[in-house]
N, C-alpha and C. Protein backbone atom coordinates (compact mmCIF):
# COMPACT_ATOMS: atom_id res chain seq x y z
N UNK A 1 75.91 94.75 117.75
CA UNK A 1 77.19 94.09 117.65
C UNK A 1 78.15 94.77 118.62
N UNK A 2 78.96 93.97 119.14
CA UNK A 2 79.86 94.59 120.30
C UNK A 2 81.05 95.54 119.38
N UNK A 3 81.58 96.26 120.19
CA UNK A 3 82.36 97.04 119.22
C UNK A 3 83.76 96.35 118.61
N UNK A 4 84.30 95.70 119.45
CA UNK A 4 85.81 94.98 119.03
C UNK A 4 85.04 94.18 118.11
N UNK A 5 83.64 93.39 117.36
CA UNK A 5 83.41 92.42 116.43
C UNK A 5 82.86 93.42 115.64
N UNK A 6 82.56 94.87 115.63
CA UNK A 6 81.95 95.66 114.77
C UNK A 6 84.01 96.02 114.06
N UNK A 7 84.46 96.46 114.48
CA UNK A 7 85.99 96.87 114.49
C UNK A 7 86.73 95.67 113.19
N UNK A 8 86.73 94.27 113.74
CA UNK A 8 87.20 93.24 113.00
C UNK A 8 86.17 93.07 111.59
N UNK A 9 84.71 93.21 111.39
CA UNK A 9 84.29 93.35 110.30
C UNK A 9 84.66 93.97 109.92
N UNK A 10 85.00 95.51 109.91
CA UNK A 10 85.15 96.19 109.03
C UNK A 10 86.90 96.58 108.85
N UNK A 11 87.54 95.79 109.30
CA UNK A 11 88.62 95.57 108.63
C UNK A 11 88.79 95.10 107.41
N UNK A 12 88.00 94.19 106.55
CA UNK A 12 87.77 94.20 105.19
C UNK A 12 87.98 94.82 104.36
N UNK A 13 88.38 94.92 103.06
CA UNK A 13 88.69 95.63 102.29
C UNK A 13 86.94 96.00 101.75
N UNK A 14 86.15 96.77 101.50
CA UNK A 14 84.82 96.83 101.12
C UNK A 14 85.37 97.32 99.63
N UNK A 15 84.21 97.56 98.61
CA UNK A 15 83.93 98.12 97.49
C UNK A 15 83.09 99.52 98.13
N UNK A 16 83.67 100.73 97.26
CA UNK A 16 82.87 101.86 97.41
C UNK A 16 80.83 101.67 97.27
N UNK A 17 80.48 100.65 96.04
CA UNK A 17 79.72 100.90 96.38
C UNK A 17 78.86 99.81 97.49
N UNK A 18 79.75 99.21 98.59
CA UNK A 18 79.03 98.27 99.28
C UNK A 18 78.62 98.74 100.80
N UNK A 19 79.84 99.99 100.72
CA UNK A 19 79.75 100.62 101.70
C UNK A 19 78.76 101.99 101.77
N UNK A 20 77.32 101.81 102.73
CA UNK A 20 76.17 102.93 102.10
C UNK A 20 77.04 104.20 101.68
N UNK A 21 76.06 105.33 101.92
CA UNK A 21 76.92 106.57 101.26
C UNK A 21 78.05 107.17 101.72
N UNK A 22 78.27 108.16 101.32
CA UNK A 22 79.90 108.74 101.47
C UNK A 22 79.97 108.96 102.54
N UNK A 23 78.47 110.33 103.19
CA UNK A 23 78.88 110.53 104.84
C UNK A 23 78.74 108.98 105.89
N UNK A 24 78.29 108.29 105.51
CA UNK A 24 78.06 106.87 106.41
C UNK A 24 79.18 106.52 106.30
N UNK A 25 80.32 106.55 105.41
CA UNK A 25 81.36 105.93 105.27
C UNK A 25 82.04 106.30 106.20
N UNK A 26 82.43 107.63 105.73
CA UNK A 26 83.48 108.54 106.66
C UNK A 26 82.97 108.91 107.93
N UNK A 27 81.81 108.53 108.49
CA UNK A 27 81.64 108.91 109.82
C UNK A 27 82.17 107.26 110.67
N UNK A 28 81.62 106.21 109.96
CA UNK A 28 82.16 104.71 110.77
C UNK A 28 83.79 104.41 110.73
N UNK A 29 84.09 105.03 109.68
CA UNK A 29 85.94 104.76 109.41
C UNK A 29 86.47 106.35 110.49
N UNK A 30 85.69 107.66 110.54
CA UNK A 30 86.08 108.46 111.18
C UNK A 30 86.21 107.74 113.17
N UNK A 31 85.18 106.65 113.19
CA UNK A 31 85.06 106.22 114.78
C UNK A 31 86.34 105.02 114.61
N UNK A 32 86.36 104.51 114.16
CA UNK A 32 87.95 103.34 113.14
C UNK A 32 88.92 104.07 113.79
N UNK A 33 89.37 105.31 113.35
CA UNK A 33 90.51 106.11 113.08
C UNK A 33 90.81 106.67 114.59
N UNK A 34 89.13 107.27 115.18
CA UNK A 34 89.49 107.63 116.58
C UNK A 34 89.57 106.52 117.49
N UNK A 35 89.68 105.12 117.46
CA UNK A 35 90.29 104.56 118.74
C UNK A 35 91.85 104.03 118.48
N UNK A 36 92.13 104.26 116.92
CA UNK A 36 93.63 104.76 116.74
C UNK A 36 94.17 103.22 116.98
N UNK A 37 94.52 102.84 118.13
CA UNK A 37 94.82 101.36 118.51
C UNK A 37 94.23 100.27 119.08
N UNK A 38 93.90 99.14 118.86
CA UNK A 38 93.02 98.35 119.81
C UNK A 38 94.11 97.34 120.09
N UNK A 39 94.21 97.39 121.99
CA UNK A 39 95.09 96.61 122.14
C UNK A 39 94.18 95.64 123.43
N UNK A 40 95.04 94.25 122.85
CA UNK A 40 94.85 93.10 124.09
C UNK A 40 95.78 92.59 125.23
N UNK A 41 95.80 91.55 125.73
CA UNK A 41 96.80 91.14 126.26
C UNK A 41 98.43 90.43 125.39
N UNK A 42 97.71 89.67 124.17
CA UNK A 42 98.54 89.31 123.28
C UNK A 42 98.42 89.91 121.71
N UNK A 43 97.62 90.55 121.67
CA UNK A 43 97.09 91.12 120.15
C UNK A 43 97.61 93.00 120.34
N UNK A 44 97.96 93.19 119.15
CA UNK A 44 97.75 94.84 118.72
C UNK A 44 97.34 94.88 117.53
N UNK A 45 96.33 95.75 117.46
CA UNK A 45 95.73 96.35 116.08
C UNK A 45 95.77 97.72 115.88
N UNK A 46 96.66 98.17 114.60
CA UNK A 46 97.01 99.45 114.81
C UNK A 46 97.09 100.12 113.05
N UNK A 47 96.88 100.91 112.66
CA UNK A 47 96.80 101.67 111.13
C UNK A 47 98.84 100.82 111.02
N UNK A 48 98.37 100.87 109.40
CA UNK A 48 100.30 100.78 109.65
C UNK A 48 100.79 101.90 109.31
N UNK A 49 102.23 102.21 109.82
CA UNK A 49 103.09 103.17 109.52
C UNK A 49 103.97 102.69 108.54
N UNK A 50 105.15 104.38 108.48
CA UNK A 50 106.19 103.94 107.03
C UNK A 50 107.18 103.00 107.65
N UNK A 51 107.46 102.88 109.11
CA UNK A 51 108.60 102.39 109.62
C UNK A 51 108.26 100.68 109.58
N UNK A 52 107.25 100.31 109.35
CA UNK A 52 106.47 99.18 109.15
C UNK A 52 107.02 98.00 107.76
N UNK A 53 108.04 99.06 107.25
CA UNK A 53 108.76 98.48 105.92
C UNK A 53 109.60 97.17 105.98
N UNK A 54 110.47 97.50 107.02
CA UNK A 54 111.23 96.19 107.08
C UNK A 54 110.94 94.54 107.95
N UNK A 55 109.47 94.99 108.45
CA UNK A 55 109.09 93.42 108.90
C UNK A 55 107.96 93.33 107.63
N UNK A 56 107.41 94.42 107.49
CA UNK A 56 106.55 93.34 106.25
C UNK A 56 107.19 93.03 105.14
N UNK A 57 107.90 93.31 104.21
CA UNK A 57 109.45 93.29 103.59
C UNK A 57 109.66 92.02 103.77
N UNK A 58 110.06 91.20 104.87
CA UNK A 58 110.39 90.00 105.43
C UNK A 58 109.34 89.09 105.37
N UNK A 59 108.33 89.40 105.76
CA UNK A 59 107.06 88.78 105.76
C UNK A 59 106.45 88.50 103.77
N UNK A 60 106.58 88.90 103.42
CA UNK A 60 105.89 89.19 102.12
C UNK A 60 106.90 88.41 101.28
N UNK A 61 108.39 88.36 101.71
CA UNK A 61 109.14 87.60 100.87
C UNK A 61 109.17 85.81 100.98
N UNK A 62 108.58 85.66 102.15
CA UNK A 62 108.40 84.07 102.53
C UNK A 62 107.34 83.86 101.67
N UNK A 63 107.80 82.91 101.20
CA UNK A 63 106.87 82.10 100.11
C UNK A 63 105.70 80.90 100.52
N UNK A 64 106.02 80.86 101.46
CA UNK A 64 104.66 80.09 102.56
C UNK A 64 103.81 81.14 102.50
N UNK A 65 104.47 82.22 103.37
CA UNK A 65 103.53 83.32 103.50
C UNK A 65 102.68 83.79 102.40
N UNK A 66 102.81 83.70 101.36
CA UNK A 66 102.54 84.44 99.74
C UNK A 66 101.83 83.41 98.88
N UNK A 67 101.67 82.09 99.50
CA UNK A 67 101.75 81.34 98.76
C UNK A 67 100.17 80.82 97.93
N UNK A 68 99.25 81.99 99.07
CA UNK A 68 97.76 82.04 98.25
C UNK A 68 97.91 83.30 97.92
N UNK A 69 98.62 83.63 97.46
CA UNK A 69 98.40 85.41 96.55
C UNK A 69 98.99 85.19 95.35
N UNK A 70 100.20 86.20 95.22
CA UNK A 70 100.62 86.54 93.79
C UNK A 70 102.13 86.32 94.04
N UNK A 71 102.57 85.44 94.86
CA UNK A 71 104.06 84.80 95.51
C UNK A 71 104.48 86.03 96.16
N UNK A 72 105.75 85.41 96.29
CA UNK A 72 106.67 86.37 97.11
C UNK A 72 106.76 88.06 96.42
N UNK A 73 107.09 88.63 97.26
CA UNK A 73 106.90 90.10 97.04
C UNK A 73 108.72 90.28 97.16
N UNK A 74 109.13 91.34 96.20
CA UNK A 74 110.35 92.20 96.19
C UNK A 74 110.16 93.37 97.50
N UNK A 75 111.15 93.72 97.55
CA UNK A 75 110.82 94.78 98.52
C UNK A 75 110.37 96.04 98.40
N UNK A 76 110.76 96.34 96.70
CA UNK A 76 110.16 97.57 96.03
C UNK A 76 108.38 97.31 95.66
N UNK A 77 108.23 96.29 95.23
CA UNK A 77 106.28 95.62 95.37
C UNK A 77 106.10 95.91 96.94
N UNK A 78 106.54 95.63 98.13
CA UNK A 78 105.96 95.51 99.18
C UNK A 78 106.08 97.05 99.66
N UNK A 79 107.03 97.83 99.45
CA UNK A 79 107.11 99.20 99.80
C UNK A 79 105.90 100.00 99.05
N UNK A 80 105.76 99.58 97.73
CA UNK A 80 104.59 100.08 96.61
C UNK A 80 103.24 99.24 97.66
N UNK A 81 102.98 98.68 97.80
CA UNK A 81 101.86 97.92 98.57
C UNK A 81 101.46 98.89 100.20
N UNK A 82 103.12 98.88 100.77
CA UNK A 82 102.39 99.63 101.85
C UNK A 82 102.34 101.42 101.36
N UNK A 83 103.00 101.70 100.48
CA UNK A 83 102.31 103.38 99.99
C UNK A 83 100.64 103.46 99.71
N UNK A 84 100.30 102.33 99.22
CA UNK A 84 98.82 101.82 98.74
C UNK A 84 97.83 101.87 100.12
N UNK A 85 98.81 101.63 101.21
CA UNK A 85 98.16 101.20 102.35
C UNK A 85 97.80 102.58 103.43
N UNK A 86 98.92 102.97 103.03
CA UNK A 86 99.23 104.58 103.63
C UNK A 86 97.94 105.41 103.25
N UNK A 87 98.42 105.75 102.09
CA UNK A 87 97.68 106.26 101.26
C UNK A 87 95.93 106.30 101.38
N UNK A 88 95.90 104.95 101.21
CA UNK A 88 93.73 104.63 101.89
C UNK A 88 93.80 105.26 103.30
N UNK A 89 94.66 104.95 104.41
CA UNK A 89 94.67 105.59 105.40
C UNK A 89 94.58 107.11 105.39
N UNK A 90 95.42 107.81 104.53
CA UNK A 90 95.50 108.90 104.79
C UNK A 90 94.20 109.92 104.20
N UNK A 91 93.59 108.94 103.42
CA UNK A 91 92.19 109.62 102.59
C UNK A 91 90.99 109.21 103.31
N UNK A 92 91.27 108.22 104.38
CA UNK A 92 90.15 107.91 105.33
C UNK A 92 89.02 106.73 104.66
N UNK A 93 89.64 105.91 103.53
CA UNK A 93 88.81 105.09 103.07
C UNK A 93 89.63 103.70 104.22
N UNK A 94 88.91 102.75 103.61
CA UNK A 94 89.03 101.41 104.50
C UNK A 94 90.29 100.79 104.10
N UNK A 95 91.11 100.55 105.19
CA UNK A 95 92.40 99.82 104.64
C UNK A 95 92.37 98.88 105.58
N UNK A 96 93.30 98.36 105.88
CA UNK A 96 94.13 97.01 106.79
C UNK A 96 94.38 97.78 107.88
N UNK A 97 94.74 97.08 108.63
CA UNK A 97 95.63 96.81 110.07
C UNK A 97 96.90 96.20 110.00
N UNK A 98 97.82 96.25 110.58
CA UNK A 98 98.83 95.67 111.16
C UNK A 98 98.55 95.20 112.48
N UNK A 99 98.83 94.13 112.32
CA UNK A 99 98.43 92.76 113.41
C UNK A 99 99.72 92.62 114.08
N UNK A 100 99.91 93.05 115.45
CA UNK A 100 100.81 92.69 115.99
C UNK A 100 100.90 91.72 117.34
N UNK A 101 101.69 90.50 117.64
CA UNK A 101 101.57 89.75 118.49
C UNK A 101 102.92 90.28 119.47
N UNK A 102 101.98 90.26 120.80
CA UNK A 102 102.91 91.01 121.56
C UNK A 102 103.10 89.95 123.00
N UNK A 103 104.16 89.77 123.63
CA UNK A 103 104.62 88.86 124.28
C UNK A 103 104.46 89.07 125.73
């Protein structure tokens, strides 16, 4: 598999046990972590940060946007959501991306 379609699979949220063992884990999310950013001509894919609060904040409160989940998000749910997000990041398990479209 090429690496940018190995990269987008495993953006997924997995289950611990779907993902083989612990060192297999942390060595494919350790190669994740070291290309840090994958950027295109119009795309960025990047871990999210804390400063990341006030567009997803915005994003999460549109009710289009929300509207196959659990609705609109408060800003204290979406701040609790990205600590959640941080957090998997910072323990090296599998989290999200922040998808950014760049002009």
């Amino acid at each position: 598999m090429i690496p940018a379609a190995w990269l987008l699979v495993r953006i997924r949220r997995f289950s611990r046990a779907s993902l083989f063992n612990k060192s297999q884990r942390a060595c494919a999310w350790s190669l994740i972590f070291a290309m840090g950013v994958l950027r295109t001509s119009r795309l960025v894919l990047r871990p999210f940060r804390a400063d990341d609060i006030d567009r997803l904040a915005k994003l999460m409160a549109n009710r289009d946007f929300m509207r196959f989940s659990l609705g609109p998000y408060t800003r204290e749910q979406t701040l609790a959501f990205l600590d959640k997000l941080l957090a998997w990041q910072n323990a090296n398990e599998p989290s999200l991306f922040a998808m950014i479209h760049s002009t």
